[in-house]
Every structure is written in C-alpha cells, then in structure tokens.
PDB file of N, CA and C in Angstrom:
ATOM      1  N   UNK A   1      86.036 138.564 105.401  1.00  0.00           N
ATOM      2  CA  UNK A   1      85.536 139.342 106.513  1.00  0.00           C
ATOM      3  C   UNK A   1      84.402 140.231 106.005  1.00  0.00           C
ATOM      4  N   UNK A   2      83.523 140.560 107.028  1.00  0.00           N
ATOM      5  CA  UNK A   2      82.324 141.314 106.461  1.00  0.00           C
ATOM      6  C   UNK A   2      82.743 142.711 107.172  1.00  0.00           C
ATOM      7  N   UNK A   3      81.855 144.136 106.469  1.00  0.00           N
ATOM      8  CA  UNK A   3      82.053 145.324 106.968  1.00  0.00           C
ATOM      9  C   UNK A   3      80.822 145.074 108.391  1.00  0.00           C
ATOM     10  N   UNK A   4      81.594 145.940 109.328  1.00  0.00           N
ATOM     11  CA  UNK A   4      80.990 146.290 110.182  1.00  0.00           C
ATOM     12  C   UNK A   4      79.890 146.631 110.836  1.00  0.00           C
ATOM     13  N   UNK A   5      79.629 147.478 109.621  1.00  0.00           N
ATOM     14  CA  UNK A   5      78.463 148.670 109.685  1.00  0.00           C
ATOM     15  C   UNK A   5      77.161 148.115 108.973  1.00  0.00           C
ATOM     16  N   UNK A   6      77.833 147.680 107.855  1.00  0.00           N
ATOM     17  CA  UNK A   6      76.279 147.286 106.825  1.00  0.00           C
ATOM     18  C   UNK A   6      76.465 145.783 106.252  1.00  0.00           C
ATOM     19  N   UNK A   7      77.535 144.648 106.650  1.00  0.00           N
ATOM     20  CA  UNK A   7      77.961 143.044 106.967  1.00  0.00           C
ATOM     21  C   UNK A   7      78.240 142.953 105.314  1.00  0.00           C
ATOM     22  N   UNK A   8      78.483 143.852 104.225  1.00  0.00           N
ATOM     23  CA  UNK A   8      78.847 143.459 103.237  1.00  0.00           C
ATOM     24  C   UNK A   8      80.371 143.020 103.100  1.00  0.00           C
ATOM     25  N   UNK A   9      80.690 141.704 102.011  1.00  0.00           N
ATOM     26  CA  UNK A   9      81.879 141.348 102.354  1.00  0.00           C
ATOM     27  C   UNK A   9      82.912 142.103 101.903  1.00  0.00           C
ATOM     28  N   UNK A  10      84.141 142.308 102.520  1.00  0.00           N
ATOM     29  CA  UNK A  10      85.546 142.757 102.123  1.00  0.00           C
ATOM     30  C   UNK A  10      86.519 141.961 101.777  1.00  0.00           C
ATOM     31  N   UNK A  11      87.453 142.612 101.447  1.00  0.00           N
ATOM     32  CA  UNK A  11      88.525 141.464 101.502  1.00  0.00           C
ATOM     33  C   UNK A  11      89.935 142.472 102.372  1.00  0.00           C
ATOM     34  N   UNK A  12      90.778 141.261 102.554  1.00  0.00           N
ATOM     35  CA  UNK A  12      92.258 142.059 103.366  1.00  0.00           C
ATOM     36  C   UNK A  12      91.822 142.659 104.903  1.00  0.00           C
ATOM     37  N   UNK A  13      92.593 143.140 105.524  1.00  0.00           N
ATOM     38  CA  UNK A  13      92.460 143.515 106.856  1.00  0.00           C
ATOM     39  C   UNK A  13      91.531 144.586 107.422  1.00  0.00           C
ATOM     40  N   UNK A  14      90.756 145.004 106.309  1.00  0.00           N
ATOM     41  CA  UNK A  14      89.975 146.411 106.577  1.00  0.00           C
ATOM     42  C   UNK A  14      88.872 145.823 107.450  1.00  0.00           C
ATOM     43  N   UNK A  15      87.914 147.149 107.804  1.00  0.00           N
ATOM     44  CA  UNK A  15      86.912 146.623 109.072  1.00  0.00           C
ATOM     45  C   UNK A  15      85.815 147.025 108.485  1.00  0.00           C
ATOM     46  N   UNK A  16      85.622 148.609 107.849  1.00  0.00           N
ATOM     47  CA  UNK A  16      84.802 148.662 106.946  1.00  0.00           C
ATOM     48  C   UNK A  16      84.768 148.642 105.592  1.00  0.00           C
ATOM     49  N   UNK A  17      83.428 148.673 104.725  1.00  0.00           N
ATOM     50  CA  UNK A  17      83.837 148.857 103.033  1.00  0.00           C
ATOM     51  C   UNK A  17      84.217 150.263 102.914  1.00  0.00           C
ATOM     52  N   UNK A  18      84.632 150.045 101.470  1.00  0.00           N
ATOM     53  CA  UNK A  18      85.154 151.757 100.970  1.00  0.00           C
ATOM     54  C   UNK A  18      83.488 152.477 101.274  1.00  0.00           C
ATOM     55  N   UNK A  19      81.941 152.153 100.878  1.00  0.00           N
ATOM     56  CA  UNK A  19      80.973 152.762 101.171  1.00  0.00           C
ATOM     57  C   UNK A  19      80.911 153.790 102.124  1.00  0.00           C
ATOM     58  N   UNK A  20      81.346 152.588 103.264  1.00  0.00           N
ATOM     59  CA  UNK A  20      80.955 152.697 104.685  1.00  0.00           C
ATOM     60  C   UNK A  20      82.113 154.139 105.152  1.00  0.00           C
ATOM     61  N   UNK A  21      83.068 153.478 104.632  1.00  0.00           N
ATOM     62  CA  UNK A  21      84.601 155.007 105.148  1.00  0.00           C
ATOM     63  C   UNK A  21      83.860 155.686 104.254  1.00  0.00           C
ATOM     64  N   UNK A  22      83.707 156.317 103.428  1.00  0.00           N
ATOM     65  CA  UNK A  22      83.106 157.560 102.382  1.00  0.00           C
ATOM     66  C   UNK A  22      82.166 158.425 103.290  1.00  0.00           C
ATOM     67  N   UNK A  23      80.857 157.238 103.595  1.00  0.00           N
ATOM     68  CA  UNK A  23      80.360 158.253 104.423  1.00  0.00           C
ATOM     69  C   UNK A  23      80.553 158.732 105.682  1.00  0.00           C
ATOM     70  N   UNK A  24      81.852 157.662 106.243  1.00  0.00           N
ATOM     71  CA  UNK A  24      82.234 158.219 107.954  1.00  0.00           C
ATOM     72  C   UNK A  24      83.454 159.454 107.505  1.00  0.00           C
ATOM     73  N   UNK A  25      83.656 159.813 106.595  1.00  0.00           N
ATOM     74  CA  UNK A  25      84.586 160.634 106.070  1.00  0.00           C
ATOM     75  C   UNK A  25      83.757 162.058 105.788  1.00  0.00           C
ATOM     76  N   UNK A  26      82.766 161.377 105.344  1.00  0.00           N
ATOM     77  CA  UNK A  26      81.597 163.001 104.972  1.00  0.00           C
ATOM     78  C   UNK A  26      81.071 163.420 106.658  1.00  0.00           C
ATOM     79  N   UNK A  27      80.973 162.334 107.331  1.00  0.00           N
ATOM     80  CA  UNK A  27      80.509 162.662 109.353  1.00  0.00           C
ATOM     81  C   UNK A  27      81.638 162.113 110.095  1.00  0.00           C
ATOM     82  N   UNK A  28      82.438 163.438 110.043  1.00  0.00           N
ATOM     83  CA  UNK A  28      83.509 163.009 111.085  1.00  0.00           C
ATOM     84  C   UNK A  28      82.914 163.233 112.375  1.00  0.00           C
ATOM     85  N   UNK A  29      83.355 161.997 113.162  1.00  0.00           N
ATOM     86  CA  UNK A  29      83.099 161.915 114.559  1.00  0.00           C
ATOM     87  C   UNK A  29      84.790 161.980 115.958  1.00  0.00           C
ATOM     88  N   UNK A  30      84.604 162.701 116.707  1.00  0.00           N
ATOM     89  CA  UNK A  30      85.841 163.239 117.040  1.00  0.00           C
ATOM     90  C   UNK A  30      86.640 161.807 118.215  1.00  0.00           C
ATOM     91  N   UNK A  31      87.980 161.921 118.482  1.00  0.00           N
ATOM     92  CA  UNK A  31      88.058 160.685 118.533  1.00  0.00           C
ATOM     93  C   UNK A  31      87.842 160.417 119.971  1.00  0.00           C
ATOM     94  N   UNK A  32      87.582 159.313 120.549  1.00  0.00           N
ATOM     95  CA  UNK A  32      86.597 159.147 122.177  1.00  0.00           C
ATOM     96  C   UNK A  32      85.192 158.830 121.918  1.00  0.00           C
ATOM     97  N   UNK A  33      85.057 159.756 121.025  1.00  0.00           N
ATOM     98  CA  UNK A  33      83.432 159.527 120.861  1.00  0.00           C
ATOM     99  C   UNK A  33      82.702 158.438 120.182  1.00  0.00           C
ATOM    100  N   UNK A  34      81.744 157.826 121.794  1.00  0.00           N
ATOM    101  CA  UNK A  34      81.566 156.285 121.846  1.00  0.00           C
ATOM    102  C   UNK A  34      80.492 156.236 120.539  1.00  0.00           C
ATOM    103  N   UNK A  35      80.618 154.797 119.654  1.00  0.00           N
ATOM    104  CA  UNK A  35      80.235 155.178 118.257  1.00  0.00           C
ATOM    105  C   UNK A  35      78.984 153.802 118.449  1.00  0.00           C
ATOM    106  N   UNK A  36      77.546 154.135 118.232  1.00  0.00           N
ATOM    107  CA  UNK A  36      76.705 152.328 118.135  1.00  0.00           C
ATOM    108  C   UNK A  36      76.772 152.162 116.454  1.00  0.00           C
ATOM    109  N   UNK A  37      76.797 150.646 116.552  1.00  0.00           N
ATOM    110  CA  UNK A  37      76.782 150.076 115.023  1.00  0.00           C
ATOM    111  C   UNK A  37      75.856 149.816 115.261  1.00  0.00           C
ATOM    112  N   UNK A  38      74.956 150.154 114.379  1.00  0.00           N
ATOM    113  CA  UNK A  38      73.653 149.459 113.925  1.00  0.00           C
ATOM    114  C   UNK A  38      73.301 148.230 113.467  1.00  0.00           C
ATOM    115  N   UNK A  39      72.043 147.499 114.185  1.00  0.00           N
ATOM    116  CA  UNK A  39      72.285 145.867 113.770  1.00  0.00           C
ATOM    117  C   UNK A  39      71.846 145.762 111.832  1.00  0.00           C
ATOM    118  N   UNK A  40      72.207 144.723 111.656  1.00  0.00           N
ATOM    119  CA  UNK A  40      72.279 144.360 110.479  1.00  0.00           C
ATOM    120  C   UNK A  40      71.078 144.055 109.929  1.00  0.00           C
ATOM    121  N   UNK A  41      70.805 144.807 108.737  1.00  0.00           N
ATOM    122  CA  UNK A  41      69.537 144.567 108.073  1.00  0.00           C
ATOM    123  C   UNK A  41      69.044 143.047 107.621  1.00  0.00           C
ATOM    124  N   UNK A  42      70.439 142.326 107.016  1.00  0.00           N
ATOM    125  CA  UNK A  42      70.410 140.838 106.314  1.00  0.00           C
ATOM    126  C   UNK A  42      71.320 140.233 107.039  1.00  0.00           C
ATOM    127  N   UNK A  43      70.829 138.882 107.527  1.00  0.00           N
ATOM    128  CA  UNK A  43      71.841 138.080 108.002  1.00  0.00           C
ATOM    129  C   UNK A  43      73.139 138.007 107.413  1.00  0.00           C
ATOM    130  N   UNK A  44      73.943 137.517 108.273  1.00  0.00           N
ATOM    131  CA  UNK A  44      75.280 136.760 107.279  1.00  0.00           C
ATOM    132  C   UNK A  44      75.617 135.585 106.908  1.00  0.00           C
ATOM    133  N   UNK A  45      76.123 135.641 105.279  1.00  0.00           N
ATOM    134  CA  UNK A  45      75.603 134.239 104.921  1.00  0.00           C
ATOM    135  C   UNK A  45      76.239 132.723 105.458  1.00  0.00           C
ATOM    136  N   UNK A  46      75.877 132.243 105.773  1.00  0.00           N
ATOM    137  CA  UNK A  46      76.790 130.930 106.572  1.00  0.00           C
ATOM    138  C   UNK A  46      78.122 130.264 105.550  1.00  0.00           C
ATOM    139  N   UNK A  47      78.949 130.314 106.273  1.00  0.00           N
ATOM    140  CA  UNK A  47      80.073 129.971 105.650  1.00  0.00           C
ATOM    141  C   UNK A  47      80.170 128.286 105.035  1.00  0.00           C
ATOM    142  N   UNK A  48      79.267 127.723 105.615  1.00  0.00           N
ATOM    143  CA  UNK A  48      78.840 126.498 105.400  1.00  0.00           C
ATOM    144  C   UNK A  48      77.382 125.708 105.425  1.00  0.00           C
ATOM    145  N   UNK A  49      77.018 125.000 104.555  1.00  0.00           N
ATOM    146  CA  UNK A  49      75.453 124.922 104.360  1.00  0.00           C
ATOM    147  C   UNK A  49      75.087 124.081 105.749  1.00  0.00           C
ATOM    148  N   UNK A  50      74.508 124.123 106.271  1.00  0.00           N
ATOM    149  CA  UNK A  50      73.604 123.063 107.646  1.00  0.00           C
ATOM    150  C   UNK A  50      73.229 122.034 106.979  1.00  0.00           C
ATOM    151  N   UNK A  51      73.357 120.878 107.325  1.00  0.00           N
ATOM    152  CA  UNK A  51      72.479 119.763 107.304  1.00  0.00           C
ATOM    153  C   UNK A  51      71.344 119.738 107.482  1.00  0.00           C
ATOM    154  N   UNK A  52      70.466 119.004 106.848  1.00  0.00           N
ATOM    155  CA  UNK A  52      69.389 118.988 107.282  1.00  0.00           C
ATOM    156  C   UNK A  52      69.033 117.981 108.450  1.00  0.00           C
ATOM    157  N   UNK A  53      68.065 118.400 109.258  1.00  0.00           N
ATOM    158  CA  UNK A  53      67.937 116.997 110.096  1.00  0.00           C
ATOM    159  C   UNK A  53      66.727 116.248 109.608  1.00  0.00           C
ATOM    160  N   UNK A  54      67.040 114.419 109.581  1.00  0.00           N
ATOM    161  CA  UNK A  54      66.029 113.949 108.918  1.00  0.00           C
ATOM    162  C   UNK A  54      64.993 113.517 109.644  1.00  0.00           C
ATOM    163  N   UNK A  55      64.128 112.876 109.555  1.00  0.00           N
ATOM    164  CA  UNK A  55      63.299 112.234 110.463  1.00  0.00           C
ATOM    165  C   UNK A  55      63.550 110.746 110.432  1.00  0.00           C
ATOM    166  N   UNK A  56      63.385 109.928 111.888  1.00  0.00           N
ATOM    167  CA  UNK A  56      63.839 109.270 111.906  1.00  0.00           C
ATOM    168  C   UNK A  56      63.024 108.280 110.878  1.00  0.00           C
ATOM    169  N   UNK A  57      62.437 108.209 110.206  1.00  0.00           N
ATOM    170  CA  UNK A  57      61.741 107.104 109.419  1.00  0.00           C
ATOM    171  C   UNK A  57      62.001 107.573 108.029  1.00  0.00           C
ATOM    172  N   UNK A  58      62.796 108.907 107.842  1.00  0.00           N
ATOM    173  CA  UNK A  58      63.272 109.416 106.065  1.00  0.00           C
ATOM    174  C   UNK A  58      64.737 108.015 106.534  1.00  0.00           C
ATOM    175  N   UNK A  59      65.748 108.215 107.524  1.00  0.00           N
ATOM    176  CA  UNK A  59      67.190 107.871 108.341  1.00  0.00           C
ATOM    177  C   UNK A  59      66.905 106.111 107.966  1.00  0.00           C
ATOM    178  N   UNK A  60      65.740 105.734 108.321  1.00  0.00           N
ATOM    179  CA  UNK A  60      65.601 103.968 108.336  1.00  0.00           C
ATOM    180  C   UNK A  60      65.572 103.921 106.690  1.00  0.00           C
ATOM    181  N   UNK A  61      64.493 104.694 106.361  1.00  0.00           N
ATOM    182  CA  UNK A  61      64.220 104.270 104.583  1.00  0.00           C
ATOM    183  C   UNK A  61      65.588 104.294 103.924  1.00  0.00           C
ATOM    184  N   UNK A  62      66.644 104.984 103.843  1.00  0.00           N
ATOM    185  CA  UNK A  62      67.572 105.861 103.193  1.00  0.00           C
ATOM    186  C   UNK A  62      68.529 104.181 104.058  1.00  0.00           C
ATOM    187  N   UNK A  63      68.781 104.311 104.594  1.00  0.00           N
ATOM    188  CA  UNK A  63      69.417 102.948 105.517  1.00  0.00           C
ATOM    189  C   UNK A  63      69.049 101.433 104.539  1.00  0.00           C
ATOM    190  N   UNK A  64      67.482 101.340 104.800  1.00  0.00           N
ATOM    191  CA  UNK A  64      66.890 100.477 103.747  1.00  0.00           C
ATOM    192  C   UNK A  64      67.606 100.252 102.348  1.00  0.00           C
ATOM    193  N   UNK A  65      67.273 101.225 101.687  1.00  0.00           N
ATOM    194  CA  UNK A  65      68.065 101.397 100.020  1.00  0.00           C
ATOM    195  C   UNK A  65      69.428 101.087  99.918  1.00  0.00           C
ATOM    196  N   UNK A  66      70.435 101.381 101.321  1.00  0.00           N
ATOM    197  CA  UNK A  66      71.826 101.206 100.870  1.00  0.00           C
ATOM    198  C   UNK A  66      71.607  99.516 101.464  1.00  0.00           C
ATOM    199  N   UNK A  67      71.247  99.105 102.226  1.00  0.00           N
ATOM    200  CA  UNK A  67      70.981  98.046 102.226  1.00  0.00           C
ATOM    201  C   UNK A  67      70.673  97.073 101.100  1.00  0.00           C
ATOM    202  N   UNK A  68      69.633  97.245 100.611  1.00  0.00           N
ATOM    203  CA  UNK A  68      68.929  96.516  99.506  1.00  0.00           C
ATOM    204  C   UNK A  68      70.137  96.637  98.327  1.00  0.00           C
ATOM    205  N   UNK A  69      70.708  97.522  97.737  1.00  0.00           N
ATOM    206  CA  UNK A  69      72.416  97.971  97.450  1.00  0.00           C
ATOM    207  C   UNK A  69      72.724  96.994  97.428  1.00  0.00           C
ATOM    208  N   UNK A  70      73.305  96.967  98.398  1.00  0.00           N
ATOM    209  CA  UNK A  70      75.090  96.718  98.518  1.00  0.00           C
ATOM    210  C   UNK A  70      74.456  94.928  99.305  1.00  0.00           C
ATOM    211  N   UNK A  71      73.058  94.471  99.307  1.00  0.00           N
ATOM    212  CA  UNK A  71      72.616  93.067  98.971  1.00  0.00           C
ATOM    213  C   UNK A  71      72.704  92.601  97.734  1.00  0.00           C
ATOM    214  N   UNK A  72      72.263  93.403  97.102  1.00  0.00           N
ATOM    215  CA  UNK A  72      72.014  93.618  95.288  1.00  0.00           C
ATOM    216  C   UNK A  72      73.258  93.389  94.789  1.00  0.00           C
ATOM    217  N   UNK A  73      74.303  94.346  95.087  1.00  0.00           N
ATOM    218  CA  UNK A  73      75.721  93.681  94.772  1.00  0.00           C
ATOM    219  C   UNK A  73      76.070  92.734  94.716  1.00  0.00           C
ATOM    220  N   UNK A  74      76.417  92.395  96.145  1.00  0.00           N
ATOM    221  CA  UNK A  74      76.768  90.871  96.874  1.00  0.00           C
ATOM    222  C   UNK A  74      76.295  89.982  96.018  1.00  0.00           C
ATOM    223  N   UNK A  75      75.096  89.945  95.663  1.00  0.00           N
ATOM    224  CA  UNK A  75      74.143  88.490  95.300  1.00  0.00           C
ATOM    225  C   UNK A  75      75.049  89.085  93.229  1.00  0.00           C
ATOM    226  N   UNK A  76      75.454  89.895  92.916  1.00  0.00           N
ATOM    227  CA  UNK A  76      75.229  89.975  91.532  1.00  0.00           C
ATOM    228  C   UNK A  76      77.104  89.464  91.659  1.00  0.00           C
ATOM    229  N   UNK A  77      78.026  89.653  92.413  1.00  0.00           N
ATOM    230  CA  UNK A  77      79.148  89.040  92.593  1.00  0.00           C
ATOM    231  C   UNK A  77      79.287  87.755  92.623  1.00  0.00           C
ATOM    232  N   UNK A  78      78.412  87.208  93.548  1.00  0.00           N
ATOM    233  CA  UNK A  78      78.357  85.758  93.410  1.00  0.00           C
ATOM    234  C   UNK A  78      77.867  85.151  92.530  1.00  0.00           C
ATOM    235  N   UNK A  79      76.994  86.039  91.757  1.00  0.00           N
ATOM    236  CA  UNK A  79      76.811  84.870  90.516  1.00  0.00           C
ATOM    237  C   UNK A  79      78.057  85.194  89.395  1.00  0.00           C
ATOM    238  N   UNK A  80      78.634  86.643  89.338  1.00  0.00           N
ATOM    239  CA  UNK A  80      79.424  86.599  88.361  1.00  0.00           C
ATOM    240  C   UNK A  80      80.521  85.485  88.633  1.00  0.00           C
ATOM    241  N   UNK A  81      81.111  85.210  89.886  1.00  0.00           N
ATOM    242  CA  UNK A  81      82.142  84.352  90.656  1.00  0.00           C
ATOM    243  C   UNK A  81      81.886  83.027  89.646  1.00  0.00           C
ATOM    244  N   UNK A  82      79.875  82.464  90.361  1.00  0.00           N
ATOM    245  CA  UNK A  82      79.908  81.391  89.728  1.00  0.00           C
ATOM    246  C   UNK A  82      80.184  80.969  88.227  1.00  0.00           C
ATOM    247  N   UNK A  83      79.544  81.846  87.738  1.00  0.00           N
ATOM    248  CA  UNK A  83      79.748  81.978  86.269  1.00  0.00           C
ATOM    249  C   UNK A  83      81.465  81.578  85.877  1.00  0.00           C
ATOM    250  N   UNK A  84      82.469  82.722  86.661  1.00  0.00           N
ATOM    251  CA  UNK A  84      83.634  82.242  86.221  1.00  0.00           C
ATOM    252  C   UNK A  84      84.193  80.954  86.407  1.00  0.00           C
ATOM    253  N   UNK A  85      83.500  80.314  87.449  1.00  0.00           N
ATOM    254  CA  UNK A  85      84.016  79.166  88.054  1.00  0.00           C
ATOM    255  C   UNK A  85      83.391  77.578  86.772  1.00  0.00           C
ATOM    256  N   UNK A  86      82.220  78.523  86.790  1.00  0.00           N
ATOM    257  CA  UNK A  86      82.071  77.154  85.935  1.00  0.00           C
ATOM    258  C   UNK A  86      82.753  77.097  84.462  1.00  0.00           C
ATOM    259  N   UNK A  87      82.928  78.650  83.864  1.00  0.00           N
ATOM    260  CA  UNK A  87      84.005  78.621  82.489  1.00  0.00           C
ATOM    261  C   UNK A  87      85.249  78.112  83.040  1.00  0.00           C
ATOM    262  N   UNK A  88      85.821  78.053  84.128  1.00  0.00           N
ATOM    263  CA  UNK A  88      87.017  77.396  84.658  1.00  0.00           C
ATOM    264  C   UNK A  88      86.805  76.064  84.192  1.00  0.00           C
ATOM    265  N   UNK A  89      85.813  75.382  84.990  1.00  0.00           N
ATOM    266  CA  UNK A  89      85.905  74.124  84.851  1.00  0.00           C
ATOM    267  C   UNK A  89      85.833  73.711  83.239  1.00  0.00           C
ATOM    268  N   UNK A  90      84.827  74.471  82.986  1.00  0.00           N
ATOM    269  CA  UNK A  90      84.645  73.972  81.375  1.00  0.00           C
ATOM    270  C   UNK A  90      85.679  73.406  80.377  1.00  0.00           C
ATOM    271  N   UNK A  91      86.421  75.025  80.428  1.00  0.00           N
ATOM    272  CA  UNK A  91      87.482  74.899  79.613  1.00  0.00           C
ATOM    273  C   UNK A  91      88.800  73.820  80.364  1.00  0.00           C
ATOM    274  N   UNK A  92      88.447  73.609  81.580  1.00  0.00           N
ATOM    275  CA  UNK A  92      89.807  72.901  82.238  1.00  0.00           C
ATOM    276  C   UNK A  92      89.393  71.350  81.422  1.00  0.00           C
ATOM    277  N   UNK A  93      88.212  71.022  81.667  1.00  0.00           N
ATOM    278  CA  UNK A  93      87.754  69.496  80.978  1.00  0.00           C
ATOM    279  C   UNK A  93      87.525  69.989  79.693  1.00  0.00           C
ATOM    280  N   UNK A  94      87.711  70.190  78.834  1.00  0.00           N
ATOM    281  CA  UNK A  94      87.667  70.253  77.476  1.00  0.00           C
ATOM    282  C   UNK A  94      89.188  70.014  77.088  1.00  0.00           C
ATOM    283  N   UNK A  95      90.233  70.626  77.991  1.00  0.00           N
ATOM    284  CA  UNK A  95      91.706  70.543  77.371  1.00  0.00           C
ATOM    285  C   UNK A  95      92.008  69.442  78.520  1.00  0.00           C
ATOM    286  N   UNK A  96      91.290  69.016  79.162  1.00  0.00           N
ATOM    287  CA  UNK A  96      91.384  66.929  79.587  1.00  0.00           C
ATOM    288  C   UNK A  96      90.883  66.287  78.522  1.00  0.00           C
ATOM    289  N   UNK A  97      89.871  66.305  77.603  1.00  0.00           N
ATOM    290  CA  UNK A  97      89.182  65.599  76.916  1.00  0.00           C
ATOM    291  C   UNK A  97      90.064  65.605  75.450  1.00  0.00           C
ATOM    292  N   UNK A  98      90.602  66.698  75.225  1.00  0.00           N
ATOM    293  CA  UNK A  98      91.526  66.792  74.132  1.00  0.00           C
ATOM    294  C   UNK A  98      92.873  66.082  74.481  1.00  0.00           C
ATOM    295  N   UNK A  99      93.585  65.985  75.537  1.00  0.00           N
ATOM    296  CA  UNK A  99      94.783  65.352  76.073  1.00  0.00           C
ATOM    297  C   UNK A  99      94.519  63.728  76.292  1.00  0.00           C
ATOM    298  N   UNK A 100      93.087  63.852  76.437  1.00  0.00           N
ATOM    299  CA  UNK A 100      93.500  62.632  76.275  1.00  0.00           C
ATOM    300  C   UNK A 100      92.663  61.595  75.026  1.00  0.00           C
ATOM    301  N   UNK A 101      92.042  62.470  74.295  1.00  0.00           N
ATOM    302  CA  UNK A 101      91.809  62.056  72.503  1.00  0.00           C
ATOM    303  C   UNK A 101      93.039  61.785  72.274  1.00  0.00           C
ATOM    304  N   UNK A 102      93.860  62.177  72.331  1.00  0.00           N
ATOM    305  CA  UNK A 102      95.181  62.685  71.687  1.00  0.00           C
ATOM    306  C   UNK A 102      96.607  61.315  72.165  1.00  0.00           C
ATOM    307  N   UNK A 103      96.246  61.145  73.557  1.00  0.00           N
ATOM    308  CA  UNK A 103      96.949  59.882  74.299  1.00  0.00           C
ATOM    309  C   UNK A 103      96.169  58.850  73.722  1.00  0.00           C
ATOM    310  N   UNK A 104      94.776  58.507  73.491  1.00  0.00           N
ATOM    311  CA  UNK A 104      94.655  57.532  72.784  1.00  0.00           C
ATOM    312  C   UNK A 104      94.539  57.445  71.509  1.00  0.00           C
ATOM    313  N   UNK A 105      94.489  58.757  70.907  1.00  0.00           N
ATOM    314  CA  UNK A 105      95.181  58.354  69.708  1.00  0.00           C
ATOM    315  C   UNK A 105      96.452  57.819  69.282  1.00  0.00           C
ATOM    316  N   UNK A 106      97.506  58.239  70.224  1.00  0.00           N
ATOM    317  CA  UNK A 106      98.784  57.554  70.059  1.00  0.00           C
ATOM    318  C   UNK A 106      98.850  56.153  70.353  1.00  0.00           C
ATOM    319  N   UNK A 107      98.144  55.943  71.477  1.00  0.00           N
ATOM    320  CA  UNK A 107      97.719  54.075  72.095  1.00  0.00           C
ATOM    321  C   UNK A 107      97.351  53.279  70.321  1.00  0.00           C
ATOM    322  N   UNK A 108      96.411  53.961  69.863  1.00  0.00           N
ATOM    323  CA  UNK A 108      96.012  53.214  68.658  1.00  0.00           C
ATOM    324  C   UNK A 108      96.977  53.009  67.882  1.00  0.00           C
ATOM    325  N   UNK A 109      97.546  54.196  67.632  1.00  0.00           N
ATOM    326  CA  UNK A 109      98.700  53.765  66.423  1.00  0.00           C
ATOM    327  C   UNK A 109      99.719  52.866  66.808  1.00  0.00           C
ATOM    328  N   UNK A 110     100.198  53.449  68.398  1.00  0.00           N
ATOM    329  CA  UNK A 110     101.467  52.316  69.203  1.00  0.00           C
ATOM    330  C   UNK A 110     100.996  50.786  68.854  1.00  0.00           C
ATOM    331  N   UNK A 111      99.806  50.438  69.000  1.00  0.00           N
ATOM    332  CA  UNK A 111      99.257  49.156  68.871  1.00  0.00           C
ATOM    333  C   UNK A 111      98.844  48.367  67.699  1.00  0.00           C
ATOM    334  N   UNK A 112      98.944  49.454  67.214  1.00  0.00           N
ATOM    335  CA  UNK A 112      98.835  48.609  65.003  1.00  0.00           C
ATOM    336  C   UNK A 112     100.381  48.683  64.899  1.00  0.00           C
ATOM    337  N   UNK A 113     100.829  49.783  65.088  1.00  0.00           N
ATOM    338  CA  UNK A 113     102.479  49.150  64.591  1.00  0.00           C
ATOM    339  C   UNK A 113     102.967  48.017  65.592  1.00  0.00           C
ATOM    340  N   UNK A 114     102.297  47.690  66.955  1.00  0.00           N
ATOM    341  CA  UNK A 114     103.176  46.521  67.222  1.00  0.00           C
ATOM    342  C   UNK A 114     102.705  45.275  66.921  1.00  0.00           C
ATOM    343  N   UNK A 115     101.001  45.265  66.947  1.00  0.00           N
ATOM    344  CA  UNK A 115     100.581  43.545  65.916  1.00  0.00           C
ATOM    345  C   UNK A 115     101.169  43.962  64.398  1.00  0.00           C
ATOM    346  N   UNK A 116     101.313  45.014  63.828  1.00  0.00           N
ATOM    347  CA  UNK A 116     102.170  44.930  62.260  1.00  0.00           C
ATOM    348  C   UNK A 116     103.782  44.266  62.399  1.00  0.00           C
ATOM    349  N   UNK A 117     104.239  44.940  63.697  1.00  0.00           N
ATOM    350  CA  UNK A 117     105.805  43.918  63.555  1.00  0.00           C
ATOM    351  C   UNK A 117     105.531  42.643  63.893  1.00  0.00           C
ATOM    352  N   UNK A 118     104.497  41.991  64.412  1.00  0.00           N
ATOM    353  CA  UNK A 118     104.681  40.507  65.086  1.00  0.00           C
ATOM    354  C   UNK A 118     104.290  39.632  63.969  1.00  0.00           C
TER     355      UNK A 118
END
C-alpha cells in the first residue's frame, strides 16, 4: 500500500508513512475538520509492466521467424527420422547377410560330409 499524502510505499494496515504522521503530529488538526490531500508529485509505480503494443508488420515479422522455426525443425526431424531408418535397415541386412553366410556355411560342410559317406 502507498501513503496517502506523499504515495510512498508502506507496509501493514497503516494509511500514512511514519514521515507523514510526524508531521500531522507537529499540525494537529481538530477532529471534523475536512482535510485536502494533495495530488501526488510522482506517479505510482505500476504493479505490473504494460505490454507493448506492436505494429502490425513488427506482429507478421515476429510470426514469420517462429514460422521459419518450427519449419526448420520439422524438416531437421525428418531427416534425423530418415537417417535412423536407414541405420535400421542397414544393420537389419547386415545380420541377414551374416545368418545367412553362416546357413551356407553349414550347407557346405552338410554336403562334403554326405558325398564323404557315399
């Protein structure tokens, strides 16, 4: 809360600062007697900052950039995607190509030991 008299801030339920009572304490005024507050030399400070307002062609540009963004993304996802997709495949045919080195390697040997028994 701000004082009354001169808008400096307080704290707790009071109305004026200790300043302000000091000197209404040195000019007592009797009670009835209608009292003007004087307007305030300095504004009071806003409890919250204002926005600015933009113009509508700062609003499109600024629009633009998150655009161009979150395109920029998109397109850098899909290539990471592709990328994984093709180490998928890679490695999936490499451990085909080994499975089946490996099946015909057994074919070879199955087939010398059976012209060796005949």
């Amino acid at each position: 809360m701000n004082c009354l008299k001169c808008g400096q801030e307080i704290s707790g339920e009071q109305v004026f600062c200790d300043s302000c009572l000091a000197d209404m304490e040195r000019h007592p005024v009797k009670p009835g007697t209608p009292v003007i507050i004087p307007k305030r030399s300095k504004p009071l400070p806003s409890k919250r900052p204002h926005r600015k307002i933009q113009k509508p062609e700062d609003q499109i540009a600024a629009l633009k950039k998150i655009a161009n963004f979150l395109l920029a993304l998109v397109i850098l996802l899909m290539i990471a995607c592709g990328l994984l997709t093709a180490a998928m495949f890679h490695f999936k045919n490499q451990a085909e190509d080994q499975t089946h080195q490996k099946q015909a390697a057994v074919e070879i040997v199955s087939r010398e030991t059976f012209f060796d028994s005949i």
